[in-house]
PDB file of N, CA and C in Angstrom:
ATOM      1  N   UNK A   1      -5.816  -9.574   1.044  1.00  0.00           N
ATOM      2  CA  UNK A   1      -4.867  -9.515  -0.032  1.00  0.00           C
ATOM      3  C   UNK A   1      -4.389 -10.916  -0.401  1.00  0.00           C
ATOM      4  N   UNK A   2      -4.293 -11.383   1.018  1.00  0.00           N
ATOM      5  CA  UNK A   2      -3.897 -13.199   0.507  1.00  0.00           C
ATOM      6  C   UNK A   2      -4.835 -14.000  -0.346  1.00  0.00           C
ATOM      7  N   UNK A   3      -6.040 -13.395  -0.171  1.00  0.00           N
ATOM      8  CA  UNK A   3      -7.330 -14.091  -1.030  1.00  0.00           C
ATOM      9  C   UNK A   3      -6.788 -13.745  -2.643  1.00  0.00           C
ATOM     10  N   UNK A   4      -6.653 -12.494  -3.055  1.00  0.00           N
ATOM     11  CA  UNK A   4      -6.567 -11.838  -3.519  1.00  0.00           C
ATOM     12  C   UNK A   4      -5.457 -12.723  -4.854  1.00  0.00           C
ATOM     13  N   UNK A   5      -4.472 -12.537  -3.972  1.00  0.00           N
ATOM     14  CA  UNK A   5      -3.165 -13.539  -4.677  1.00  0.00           C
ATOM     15  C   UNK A   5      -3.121 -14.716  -5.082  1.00  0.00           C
ATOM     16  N   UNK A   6      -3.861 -15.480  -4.166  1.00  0.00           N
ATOM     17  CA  UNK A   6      -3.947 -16.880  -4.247  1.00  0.00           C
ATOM     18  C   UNK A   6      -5.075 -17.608  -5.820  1.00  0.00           C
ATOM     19  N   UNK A   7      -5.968 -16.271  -5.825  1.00  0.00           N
ATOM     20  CA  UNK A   7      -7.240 -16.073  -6.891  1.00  0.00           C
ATOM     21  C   UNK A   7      -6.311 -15.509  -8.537  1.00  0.00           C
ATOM     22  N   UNK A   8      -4.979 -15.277  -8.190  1.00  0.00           N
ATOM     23  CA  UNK A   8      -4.525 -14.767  -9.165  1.00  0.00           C
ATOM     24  C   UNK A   8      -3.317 -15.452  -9.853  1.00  0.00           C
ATOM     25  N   UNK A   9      -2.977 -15.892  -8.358  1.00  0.00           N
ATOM     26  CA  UNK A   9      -2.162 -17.174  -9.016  1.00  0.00           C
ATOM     27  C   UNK A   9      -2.972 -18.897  -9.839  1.00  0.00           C
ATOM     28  N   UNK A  10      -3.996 -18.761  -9.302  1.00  0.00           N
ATOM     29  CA  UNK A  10      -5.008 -19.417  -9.953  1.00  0.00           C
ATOM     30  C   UNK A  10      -4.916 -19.556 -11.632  1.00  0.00           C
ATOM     31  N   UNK A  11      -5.776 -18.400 -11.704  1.00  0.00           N
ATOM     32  CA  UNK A  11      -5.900 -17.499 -13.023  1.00  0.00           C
ATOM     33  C   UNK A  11      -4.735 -17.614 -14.022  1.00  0.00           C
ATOM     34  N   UNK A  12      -3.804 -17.295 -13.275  1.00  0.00           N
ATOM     35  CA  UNK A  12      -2.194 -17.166 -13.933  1.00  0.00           C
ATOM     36  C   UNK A  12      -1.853 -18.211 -14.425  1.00  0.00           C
ATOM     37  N   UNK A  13      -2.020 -20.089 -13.832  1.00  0.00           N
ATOM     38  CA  UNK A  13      -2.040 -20.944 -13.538  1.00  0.00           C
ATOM     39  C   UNK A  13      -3.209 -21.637 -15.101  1.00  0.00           C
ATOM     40  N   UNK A  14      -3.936 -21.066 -15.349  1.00  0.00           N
ATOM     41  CA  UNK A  14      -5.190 -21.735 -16.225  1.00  0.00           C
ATOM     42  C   UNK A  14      -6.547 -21.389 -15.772  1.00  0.00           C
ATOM     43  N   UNK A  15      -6.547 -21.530 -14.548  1.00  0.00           N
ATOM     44  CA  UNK A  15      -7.775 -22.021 -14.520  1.00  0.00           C
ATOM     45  C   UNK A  15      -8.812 -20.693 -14.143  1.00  0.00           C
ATOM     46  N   UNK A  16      -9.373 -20.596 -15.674  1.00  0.00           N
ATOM     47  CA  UNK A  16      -9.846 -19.110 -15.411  1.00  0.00           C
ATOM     48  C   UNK A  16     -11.168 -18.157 -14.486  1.00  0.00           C
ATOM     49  N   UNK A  17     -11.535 -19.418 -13.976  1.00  0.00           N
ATOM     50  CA  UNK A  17     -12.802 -19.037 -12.762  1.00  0.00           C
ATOM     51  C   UNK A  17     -12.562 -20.042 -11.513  1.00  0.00           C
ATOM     52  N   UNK A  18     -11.827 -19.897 -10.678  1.00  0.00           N
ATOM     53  CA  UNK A  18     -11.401 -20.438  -9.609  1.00  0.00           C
ATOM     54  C   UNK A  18     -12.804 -20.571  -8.807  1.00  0.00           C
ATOM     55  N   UNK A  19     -13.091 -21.463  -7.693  1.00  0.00           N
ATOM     56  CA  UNK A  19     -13.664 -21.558  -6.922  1.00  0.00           C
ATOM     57  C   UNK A  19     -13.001 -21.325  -5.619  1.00  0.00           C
ATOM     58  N   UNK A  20     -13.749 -21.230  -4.346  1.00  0.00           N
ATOM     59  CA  UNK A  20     -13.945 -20.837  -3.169  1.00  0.00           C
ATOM     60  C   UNK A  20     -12.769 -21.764  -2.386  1.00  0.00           C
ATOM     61  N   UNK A  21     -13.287 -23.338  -3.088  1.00  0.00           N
ATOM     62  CA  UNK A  21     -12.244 -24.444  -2.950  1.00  0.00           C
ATOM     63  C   UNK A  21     -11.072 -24.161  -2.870  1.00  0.00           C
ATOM     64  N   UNK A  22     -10.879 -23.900  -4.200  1.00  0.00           N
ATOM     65  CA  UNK A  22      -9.394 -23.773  -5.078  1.00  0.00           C
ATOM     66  C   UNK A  22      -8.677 -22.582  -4.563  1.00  0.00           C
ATOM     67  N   UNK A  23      -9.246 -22.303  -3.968  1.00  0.00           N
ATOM     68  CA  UNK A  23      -8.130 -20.589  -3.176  1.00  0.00           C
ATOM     69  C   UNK A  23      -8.064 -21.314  -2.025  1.00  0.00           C
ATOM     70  N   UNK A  24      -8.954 -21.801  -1.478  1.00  0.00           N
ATOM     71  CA  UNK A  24      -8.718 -22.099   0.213  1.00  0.00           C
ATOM     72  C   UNK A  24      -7.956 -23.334  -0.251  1.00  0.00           C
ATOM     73  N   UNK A  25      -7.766 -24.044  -1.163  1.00  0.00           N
ATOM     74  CA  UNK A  25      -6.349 -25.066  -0.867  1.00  0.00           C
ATOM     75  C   UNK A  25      -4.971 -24.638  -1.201  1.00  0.00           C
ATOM     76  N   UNK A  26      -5.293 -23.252  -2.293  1.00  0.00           N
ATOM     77  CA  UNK A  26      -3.695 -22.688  -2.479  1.00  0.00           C
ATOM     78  C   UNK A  26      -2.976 -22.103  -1.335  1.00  0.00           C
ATOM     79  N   UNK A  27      -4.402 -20.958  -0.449  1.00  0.00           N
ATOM     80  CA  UNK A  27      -3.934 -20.949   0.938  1.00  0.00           C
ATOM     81  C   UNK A  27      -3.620 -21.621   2.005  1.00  0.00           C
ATOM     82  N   UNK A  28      -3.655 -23.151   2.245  1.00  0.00           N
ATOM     83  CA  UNK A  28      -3.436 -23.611   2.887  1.00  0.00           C
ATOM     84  C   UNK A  28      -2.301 -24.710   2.654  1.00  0.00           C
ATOM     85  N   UNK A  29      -1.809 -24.591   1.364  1.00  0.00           N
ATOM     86  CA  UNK A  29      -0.804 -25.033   0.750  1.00  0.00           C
ATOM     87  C   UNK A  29       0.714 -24.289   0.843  1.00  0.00           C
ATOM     88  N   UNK A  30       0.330 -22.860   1.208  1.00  0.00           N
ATOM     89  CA  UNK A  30       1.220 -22.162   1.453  1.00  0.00           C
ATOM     90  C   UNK A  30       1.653 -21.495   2.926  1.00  0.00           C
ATOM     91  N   UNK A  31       0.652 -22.338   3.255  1.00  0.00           N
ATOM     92  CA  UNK A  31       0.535 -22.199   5.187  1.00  0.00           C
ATOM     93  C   UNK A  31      -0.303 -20.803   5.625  1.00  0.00           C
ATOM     94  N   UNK A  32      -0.994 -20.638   5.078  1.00  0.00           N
ATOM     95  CA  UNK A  32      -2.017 -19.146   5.708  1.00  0.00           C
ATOM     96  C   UNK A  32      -3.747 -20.027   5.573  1.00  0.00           C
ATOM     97  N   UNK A  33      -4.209 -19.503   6.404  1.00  0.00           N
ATOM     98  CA  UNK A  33      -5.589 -19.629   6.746  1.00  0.00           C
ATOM     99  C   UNK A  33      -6.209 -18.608   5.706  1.00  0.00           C
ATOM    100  N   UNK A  34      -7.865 -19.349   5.392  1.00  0.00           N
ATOM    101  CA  UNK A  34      -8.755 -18.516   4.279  1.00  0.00           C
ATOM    102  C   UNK A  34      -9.830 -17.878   5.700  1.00  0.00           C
ATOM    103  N   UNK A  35     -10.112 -16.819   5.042  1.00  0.00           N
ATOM    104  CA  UNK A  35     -11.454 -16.123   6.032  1.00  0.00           C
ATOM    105  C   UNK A  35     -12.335 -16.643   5.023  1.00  0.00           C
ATOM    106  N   UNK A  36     -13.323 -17.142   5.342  1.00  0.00           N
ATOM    107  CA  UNK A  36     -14.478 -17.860   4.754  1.00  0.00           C
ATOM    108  C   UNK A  36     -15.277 -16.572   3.866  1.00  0.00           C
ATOM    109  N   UNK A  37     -15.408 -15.026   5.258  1.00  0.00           N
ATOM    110  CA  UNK A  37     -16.485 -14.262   4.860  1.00  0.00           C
ATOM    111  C   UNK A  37     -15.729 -13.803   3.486  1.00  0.00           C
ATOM    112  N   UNK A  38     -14.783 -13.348   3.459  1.00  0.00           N
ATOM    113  CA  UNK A  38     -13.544 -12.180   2.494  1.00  0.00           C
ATOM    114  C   UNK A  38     -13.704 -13.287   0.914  1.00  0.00           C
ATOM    115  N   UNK A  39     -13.344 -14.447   1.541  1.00  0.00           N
ATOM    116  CA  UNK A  39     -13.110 -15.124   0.503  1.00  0.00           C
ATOM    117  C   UNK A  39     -14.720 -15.340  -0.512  1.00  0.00           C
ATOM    118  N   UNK A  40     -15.626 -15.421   0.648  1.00  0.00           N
ATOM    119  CA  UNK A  40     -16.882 -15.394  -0.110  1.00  0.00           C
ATOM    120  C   UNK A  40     -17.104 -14.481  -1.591  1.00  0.00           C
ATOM    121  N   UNK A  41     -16.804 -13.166  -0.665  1.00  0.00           N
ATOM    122  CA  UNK A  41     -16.853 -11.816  -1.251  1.00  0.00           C
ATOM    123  C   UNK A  41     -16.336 -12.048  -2.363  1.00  0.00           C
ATOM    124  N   UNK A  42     -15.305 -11.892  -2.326  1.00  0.00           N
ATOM    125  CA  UNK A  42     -13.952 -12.044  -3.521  1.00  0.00           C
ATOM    126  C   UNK A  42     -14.513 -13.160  -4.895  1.00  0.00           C
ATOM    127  N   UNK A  43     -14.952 -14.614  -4.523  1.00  0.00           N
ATOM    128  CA  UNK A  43     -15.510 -15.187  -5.556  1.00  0.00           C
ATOM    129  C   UNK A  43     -16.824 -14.428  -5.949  1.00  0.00           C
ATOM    130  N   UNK A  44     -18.136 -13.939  -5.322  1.00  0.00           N
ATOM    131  CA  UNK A  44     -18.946 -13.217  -5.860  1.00  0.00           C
ATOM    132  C   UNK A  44     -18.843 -12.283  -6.538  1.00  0.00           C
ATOM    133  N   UNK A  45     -18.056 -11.325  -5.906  1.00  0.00           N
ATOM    134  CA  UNK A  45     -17.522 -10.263  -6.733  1.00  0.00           C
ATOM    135  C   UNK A  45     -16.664 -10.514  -8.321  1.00  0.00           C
ATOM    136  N   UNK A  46     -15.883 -11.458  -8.442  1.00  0.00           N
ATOM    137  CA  UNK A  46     -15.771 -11.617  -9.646  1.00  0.00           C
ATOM    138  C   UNK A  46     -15.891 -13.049 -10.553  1.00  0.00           C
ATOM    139  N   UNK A  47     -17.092 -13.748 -10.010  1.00  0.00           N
ATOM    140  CA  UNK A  47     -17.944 -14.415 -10.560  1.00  0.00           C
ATOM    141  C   UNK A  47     -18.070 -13.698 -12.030  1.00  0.00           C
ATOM    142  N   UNK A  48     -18.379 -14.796 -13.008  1.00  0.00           N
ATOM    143  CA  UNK A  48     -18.378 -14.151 -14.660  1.00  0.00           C
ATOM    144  C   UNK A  48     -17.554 -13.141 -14.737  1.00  0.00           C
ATOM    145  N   UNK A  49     -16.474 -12.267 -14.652  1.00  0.00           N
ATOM    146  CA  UNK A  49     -15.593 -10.738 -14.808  1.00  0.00           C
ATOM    147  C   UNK A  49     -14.324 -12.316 -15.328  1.00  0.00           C
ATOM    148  N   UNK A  50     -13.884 -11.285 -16.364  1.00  0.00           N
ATOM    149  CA  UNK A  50     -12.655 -11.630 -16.538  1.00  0.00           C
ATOM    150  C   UNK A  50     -11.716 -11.044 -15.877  1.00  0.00           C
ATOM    151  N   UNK A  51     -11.060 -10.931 -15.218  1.00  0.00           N
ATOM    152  CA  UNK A  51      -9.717 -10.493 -14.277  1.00  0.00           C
ATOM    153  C   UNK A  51      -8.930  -9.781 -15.264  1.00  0.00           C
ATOM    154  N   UNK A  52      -8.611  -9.981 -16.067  1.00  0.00           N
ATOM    155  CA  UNK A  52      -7.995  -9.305 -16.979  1.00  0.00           C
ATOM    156  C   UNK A  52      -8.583  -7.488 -17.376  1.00  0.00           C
ATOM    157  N   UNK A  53      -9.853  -7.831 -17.520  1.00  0.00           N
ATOM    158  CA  UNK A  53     -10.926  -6.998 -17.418  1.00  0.00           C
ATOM    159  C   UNK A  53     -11.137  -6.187 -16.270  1.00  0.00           C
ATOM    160  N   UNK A  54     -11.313  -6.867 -15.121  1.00  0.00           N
ATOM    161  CA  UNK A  54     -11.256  -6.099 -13.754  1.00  0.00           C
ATOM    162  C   UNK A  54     -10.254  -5.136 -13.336  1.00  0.00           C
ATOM    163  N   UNK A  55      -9.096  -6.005 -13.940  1.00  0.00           N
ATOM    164  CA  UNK A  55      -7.650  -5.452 -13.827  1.00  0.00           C
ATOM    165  C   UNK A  55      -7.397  -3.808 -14.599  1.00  0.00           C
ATOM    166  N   UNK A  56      -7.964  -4.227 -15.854  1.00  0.00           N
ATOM    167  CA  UNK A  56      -7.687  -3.021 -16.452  1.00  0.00           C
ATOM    168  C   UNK A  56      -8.813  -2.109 -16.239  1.00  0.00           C
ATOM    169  N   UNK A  57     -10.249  -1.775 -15.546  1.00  0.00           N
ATOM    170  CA  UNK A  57     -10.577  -0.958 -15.038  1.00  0.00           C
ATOM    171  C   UNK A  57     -10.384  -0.566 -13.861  1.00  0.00           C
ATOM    172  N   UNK A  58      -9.726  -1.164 -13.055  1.00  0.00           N
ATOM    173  CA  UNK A  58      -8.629  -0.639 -11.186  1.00  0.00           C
ATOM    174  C   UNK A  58      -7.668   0.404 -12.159  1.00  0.00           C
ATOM    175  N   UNK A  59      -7.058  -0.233 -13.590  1.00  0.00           N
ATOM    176  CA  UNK A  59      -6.032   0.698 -13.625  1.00  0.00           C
ATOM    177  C   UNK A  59      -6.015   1.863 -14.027  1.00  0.00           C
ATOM    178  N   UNK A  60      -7.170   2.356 -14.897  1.00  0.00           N
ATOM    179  CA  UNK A  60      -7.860   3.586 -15.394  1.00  0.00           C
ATOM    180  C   UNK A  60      -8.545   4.064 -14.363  1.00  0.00           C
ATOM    181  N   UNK A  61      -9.029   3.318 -13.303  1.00  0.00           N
ATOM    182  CA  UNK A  61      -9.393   4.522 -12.371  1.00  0.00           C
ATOM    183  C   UNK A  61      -8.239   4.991 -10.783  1.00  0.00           C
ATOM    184  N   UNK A  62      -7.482   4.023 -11.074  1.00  0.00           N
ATOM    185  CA  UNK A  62      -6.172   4.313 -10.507  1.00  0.00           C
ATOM    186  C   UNK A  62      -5.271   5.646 -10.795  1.00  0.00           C
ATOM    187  N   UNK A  63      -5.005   5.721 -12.077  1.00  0.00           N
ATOM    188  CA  UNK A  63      -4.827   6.854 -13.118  1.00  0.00           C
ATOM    189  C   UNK A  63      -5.417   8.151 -12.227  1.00  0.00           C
ATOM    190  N   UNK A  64      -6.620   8.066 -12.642  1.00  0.00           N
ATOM    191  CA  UNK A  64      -7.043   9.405 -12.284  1.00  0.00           C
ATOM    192  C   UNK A  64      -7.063  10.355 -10.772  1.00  0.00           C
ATOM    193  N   UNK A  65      -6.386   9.162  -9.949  1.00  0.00           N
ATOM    194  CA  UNK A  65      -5.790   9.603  -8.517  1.00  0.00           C
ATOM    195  C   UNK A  65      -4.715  10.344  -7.947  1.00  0.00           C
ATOM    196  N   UNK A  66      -5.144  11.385  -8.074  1.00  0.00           N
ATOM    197  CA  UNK A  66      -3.933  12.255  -7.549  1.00  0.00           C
ATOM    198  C   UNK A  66      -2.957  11.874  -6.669  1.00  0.00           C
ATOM    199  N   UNK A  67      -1.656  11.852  -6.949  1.00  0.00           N
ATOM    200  CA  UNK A  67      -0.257  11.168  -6.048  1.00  0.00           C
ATOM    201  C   UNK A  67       0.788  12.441  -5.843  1.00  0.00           C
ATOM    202  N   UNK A  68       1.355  12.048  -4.847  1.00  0.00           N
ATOM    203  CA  UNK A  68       2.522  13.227  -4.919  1.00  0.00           C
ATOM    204  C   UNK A  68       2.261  14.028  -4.097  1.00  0.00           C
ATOM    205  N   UNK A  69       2.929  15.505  -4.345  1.00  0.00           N
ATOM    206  CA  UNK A  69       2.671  16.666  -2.939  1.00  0.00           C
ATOM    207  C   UNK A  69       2.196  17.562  -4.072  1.00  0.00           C
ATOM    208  N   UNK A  70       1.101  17.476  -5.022  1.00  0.00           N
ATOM    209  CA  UNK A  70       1.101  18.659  -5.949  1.00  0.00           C
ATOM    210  C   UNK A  70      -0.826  18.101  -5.680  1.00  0.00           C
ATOM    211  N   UNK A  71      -1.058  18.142  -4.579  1.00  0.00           N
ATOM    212  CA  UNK A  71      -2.415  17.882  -4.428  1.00  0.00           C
ATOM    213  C   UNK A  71      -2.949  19.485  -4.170  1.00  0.00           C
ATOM    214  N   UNK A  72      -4.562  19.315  -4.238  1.00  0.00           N
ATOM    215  CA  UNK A  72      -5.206  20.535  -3.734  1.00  0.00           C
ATOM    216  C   UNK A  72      -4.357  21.107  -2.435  1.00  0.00           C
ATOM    217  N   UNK A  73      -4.376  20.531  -1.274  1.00  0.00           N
ATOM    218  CA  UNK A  73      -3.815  21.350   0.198  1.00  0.00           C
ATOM    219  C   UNK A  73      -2.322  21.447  -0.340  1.00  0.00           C
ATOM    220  N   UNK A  74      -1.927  21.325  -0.835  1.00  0.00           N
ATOM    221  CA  UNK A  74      -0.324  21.520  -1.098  1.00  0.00           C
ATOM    222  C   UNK A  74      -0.601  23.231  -2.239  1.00  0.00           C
ATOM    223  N   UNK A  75      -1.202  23.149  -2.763  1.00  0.00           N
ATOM    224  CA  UNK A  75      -1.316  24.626  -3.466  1.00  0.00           C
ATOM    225  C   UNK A  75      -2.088  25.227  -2.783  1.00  0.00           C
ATOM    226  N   UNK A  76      -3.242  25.175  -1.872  1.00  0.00           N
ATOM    227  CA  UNK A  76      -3.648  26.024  -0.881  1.00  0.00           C
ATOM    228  C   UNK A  76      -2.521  26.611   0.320  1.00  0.00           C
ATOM    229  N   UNK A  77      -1.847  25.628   0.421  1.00  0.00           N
ATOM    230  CA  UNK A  77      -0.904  25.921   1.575  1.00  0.00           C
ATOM    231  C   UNK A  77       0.160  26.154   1.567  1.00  0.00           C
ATOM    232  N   UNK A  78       1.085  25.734   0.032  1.00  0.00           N
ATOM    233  CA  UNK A  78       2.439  25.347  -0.102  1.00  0.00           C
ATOM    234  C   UNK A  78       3.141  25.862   1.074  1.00  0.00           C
ATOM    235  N   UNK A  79       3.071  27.524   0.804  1.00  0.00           N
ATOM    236  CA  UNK A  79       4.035  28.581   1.704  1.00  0.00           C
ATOM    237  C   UNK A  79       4.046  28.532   2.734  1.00  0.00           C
ATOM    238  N   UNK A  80       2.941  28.137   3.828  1.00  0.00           N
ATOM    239  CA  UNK A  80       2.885  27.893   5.040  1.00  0.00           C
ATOM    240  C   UNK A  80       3.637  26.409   5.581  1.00  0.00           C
ATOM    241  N   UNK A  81       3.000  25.827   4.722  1.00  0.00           N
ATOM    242  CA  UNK A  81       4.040  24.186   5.276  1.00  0.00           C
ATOM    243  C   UNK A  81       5.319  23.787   4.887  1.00  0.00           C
ATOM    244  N   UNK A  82       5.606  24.593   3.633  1.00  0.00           N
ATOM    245  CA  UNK A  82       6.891  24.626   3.474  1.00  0.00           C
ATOM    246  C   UNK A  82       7.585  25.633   4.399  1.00  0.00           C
ATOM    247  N   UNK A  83       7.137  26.542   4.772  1.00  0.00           N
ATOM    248  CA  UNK A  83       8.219  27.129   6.735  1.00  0.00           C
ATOM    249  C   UNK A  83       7.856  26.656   7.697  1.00  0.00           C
ATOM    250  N   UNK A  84       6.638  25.697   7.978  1.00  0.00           N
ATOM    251  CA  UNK A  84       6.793  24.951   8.982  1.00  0.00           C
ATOM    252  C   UNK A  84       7.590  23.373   8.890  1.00  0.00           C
ATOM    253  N   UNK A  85       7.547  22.683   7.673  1.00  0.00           N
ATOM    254  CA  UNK A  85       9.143  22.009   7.558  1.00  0.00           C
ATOM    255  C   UNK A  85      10.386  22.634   7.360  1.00  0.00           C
ATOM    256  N   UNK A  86      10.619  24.016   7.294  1.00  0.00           N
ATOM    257  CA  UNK A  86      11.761  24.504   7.857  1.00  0.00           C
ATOM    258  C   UNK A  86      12.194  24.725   8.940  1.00  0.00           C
ATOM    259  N   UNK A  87      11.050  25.015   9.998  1.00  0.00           N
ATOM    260  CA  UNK A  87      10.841  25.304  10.937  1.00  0.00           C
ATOM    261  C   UNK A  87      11.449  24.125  11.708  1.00  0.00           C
ATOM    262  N   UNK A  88      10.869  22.859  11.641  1.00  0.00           N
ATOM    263  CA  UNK A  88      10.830  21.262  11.648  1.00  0.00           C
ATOM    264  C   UNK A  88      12.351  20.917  11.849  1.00  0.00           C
ATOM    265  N   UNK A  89      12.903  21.128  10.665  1.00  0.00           N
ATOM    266  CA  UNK A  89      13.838  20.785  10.785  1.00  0.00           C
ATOM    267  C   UNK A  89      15.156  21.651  11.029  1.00  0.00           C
ATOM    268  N   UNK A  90      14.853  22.581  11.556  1.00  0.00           N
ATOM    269  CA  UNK A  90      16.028  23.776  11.972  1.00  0.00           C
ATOM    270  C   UNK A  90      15.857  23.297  13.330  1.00  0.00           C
ATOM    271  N   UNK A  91      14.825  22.607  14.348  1.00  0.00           N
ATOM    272  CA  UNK A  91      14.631  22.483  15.195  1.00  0.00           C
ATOM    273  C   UNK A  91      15.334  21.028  16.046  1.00  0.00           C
ATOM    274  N   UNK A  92      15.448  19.798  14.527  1.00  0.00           N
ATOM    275  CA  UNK A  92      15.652  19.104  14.815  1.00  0.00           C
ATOM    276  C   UNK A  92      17.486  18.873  15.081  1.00  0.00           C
ATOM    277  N   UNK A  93      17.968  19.241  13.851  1.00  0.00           N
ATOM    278  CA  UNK A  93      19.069  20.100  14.050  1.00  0.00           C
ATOM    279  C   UNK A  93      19.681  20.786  15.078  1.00  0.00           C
ATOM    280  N   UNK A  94      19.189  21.257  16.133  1.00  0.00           N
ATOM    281  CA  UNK A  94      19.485  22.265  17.166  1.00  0.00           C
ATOM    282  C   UNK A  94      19.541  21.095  18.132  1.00  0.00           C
ATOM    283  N   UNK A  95      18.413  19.744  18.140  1.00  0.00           N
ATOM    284  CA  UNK A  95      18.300  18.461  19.222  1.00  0.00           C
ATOM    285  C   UNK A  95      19.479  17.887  19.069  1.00  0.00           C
ATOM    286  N   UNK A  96      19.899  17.815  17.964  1.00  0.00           N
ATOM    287  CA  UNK A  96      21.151  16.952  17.722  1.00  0.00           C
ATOM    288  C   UNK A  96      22.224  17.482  18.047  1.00  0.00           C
ATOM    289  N   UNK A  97      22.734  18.511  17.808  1.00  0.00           N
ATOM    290  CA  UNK A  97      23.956  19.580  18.430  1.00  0.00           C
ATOM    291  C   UNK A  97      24.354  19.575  19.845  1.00  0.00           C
ATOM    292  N   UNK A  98      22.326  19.911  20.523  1.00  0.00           N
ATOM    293  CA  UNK A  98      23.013  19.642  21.808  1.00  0.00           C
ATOM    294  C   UNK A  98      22.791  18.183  22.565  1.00  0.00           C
ATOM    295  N   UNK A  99      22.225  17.303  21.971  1.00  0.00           N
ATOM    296  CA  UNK A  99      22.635  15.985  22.617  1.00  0.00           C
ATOM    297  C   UNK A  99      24.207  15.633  21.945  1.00  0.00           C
ATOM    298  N   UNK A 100      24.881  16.071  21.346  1.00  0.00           N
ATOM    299  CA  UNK A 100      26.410  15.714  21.055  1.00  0.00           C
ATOM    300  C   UNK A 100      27.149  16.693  22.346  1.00  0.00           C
ATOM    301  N   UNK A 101      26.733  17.553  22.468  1.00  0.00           N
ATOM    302  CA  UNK A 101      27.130  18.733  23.642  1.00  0.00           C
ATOM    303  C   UNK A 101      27.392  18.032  25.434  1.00  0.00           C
ATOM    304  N   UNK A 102      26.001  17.339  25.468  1.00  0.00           N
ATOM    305  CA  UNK A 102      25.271  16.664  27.020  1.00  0.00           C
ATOM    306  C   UNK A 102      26.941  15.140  26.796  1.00  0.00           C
ATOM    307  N   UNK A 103      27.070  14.528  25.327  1.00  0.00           N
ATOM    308  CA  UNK A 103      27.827  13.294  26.230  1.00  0.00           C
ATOM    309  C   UNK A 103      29.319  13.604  26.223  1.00  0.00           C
ATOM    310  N   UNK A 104      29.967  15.458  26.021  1.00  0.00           N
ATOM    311  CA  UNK A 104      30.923  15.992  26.095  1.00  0.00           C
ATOM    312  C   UNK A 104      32.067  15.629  24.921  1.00  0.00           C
ATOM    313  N   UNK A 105      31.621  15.105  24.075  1.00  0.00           N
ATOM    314  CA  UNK A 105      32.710  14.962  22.518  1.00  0.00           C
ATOM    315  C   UNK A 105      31.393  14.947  21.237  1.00  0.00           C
ATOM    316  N   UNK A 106      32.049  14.925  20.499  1.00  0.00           N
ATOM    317  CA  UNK A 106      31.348  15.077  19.178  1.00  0.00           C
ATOM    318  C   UNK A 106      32.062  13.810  18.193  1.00  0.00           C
ATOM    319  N   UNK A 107      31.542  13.859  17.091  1.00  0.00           N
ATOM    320  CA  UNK A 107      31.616  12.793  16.389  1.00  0.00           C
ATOM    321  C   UNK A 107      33.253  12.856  15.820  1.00  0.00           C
ATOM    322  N   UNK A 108      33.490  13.843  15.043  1.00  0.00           N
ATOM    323  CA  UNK A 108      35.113  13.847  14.641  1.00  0.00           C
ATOM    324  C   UNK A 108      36.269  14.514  15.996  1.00  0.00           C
ATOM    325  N   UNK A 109      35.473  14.509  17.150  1.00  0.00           N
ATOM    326  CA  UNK A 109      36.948  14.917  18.452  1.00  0.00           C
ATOM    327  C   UNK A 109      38.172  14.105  18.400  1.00  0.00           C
TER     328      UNK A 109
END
């Protein structure tokens, strides 16, 4: 991810095709070490791509990623896991009662 940033602060910066160089001195300008292999990757991989470009196809296929609890196993299951987090927490509830019980006062005594 530090590769990642350092390639973007670049970019952000002017200079619109950074080299291998130019990241491993922003990283080491900011006190973190470059992995040679990652960093390789990272310039090959978007060698000629405009970033801008790259950027906005991560975000259209980002989009289409289901988030949240309204996934497939959440409508296969809702009813069952929703009483076993009732379950969950009626239980946890009951831990707390009686560890206030075991040190003989409670919170408003």
């Amino acid at each position: 991810m530090k590769h990642v940033a350092a390639y973007l602060l670049l970019v952000s910066g002017g200079n619109a095709s950074p080299s291998a160089a130019d990241v491993k001195s922003v990283l080491e300008a900011a006190g973190a070490s470059a992995d040679e292999a990652r960093l390789e990757k990272l310039i090959s991989e978007l060698s000629g791509k405009d970033i801008n470009e790259v950027i906005a196809e991560g975000s259209k296929k980002l989009a289409s990623v289901p988030s949240g609890g309204a996934g497939p196993a959440a409508a296969a299951g809702g009813a069952s896991a929703g009483a076993a987090a009732e379950e969950k927490k009626e239980e946890k509830v009951e831990e707390k009662e009686e560890s206030d019980d075991d040190m003989g006062f409670g919170l408003f005594d």
